[in-house]
N, C-alpha and C. Protein backbone atom coordinates (compact mmCIF):
# COMPACT_ATOMS: atom_id res chain seq x y z
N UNK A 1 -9.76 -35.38 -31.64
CA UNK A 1 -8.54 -34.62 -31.34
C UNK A 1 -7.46 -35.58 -30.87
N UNK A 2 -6.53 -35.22 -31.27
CA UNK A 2 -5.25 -36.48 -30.72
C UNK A 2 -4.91 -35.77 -29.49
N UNK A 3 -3.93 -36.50 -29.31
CA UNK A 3 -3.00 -36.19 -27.57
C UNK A 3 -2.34 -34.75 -28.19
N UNK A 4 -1.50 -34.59 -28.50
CA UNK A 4 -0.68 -33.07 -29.05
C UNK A 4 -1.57 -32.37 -29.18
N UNK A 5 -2.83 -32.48 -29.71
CA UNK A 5 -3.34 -31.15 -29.81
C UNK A 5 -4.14 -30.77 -28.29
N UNK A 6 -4.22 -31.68 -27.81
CA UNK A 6 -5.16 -31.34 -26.54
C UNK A 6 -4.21 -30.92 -25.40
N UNK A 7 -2.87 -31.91 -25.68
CA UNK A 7 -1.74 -31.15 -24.37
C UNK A 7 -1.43 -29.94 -24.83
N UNK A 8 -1.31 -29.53 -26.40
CA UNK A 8 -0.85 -27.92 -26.46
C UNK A 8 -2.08 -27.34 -25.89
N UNK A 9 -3.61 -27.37 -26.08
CA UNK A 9 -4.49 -26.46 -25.76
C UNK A 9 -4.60 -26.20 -23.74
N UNK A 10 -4.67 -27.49 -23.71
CA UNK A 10 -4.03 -27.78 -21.93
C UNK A 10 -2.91 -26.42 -21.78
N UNK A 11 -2.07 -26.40 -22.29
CA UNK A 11 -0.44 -25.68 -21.92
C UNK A 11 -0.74 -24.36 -22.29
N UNK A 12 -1.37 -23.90 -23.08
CA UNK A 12 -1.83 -22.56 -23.76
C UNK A 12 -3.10 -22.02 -22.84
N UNK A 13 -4.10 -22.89 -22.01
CA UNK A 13 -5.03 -22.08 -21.56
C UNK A 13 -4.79 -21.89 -19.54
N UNK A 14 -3.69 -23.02 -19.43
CA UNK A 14 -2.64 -22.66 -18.11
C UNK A 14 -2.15 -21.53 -18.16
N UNK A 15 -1.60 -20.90 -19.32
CA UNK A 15 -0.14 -20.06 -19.44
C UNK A 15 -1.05 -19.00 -19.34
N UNK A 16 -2.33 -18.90 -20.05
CA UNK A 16 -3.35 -17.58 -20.48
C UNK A 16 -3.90 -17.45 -18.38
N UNK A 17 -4.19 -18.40 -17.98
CA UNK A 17 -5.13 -18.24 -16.71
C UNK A 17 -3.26 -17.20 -15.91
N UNK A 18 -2.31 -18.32 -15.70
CA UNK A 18 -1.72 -17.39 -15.17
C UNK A 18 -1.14 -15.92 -15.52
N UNK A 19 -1.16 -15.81 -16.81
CA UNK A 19 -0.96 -14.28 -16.80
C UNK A 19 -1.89 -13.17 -17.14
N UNK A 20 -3.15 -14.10 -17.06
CA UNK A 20 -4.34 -12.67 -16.33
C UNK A 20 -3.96 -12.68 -14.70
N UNK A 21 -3.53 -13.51 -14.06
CA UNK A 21 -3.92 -13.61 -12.68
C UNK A 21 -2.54 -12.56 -12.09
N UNK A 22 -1.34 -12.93 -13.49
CA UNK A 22 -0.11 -11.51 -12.89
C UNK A 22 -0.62 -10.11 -13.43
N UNK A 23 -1.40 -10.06 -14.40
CA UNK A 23 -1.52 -9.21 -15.12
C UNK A 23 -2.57 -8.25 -13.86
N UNK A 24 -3.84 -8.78 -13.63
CA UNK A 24 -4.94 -8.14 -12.29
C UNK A 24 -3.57 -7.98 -11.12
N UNK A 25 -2.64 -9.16 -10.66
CA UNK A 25 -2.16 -8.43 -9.39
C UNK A 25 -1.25 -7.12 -9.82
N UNK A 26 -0.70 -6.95 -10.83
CA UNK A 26 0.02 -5.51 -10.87
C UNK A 26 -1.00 -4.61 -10.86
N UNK A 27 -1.88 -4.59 -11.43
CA UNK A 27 -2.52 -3.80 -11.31
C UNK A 27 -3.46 -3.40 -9.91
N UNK A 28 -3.68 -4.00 -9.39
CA UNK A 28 -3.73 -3.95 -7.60
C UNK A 28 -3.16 -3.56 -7.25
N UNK A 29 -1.61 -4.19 -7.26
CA UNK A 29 -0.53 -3.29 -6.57
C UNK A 29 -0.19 -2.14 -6.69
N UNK A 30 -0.30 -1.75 -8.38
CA UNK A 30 -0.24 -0.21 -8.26
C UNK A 30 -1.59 0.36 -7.99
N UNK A 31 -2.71 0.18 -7.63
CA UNK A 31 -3.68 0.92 -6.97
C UNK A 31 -3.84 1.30 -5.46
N UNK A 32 -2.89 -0.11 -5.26
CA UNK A 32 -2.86 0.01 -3.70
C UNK A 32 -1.41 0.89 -3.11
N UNK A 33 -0.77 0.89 -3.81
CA UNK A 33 0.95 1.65 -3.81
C UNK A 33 0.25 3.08 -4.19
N UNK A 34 -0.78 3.31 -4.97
CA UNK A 34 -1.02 4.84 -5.19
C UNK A 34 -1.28 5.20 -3.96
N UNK A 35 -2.20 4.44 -2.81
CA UNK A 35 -2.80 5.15 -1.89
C UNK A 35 -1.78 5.41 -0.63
N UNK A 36 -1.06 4.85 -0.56
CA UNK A 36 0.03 4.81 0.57
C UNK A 36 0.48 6.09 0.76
N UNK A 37 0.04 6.81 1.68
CA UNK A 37 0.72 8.48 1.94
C UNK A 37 2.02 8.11 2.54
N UNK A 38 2.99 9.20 2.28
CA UNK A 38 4.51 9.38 3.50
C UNK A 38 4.02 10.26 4.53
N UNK A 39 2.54 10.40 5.36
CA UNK A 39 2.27 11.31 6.42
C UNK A 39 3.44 10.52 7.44
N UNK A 40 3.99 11.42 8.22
CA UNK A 40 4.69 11.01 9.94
C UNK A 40 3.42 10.46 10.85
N UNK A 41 3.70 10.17 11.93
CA UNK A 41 2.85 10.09 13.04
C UNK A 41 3.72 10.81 14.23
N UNK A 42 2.43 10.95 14.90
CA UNK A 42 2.58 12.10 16.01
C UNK A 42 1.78 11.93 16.88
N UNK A 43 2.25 12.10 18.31
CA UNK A 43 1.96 11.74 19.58
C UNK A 43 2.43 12.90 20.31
N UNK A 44 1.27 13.09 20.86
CA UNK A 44 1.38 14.56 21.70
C UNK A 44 1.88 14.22 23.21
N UNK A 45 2.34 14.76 23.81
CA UNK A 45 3.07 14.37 24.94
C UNK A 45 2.43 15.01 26.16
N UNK A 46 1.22 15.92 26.07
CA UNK A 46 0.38 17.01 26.66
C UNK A 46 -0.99 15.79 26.98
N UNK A 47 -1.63 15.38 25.68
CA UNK A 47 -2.81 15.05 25.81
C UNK A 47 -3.07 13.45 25.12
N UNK A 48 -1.68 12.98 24.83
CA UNK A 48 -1.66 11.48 24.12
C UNK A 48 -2.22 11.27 23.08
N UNK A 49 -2.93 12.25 22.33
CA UNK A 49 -3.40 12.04 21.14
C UNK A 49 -2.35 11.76 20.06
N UNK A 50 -3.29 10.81 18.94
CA UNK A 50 -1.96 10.53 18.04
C UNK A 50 -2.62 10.92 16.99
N UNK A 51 -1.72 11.20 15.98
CA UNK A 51 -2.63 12.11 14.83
C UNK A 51 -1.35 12.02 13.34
N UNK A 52 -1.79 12.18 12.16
CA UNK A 52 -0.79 12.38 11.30
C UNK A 52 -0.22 13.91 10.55
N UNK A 53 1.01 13.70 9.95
CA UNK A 53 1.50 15.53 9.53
C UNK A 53 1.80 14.89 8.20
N UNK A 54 2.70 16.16 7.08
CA UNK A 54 3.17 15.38 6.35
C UNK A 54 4.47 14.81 6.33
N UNK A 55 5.29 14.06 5.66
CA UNK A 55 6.06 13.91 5.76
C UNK A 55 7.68 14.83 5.83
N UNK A 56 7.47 16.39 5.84
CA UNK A 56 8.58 16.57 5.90
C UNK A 56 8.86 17.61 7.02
N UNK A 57 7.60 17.53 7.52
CA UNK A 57 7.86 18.65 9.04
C UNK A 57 8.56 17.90 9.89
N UNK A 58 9.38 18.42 10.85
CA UNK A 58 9.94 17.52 11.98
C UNK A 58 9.29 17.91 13.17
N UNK A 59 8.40 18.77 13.38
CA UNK A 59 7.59 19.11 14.69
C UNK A 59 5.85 19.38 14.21
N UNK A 60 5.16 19.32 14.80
CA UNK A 60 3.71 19.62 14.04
C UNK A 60 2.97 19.51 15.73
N UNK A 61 1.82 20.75 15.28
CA UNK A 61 1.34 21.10 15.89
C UNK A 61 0.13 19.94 16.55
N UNK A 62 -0.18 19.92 17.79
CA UNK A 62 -1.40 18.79 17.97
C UNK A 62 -2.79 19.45 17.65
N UNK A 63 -3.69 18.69 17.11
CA UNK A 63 -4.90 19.26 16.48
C UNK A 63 -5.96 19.58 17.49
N UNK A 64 -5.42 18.75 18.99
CA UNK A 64 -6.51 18.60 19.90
C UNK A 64 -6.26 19.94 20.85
N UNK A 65 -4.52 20.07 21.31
CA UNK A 65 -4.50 20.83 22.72
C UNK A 65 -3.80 21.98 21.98
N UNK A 66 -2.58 21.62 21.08
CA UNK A 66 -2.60 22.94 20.25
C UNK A 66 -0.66 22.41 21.00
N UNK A 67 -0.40 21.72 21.65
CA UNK A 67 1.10 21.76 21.59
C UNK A 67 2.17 21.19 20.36
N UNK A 68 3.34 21.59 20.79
CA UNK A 68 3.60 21.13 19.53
C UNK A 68 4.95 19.61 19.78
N UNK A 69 4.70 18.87 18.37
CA UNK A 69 5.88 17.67 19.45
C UNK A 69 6.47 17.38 18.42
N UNK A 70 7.14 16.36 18.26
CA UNK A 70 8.15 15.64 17.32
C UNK A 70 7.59 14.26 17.12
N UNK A 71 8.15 13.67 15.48
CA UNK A 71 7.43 12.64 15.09
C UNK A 71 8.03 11.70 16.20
N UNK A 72 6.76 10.31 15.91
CA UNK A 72 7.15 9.19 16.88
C UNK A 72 8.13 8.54 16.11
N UNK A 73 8.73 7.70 17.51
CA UNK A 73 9.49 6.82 15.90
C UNK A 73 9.37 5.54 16.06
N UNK A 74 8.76 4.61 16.13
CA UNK A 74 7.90 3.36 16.58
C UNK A 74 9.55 2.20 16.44
């Protein structure tokens, strides 16, 4: 094999390693972006428990004492 053919196969099996390696991280990322909920968090002001709602209530009930509070806002 001469030099040209071995630097193209060199340059062709670089280019292949890195775009399996972008190709697996998108695909991670969107597996891991699927799981991400918009729940609030919530902190009861009665009994300190912290617990999650969904995202579009602005008060939610506590699961433990039964009061009701407003999201935290960290």
């Amino acid at each position: 094999m001469d030099v040209l053919a071995l630097t193209s196969l060199w340059m062709i099996l670089i280019v292949a390693v890195v775009g399996a390696f972008s190709i697996l991280g998108e695909f991670r990322r969107r597996r891991i972006g699927a799981d991400v909920s918009q729940d609030r968090v919530f902190r009861c002001v009665r009994c300190t428990s912290v617990y999650t709602d969904d995202g579009e209530v602005e008060r939610s009930r506590c699961p433990q004492c039964g009061k009701t509070n407003e999201a935290f806002r960290f």
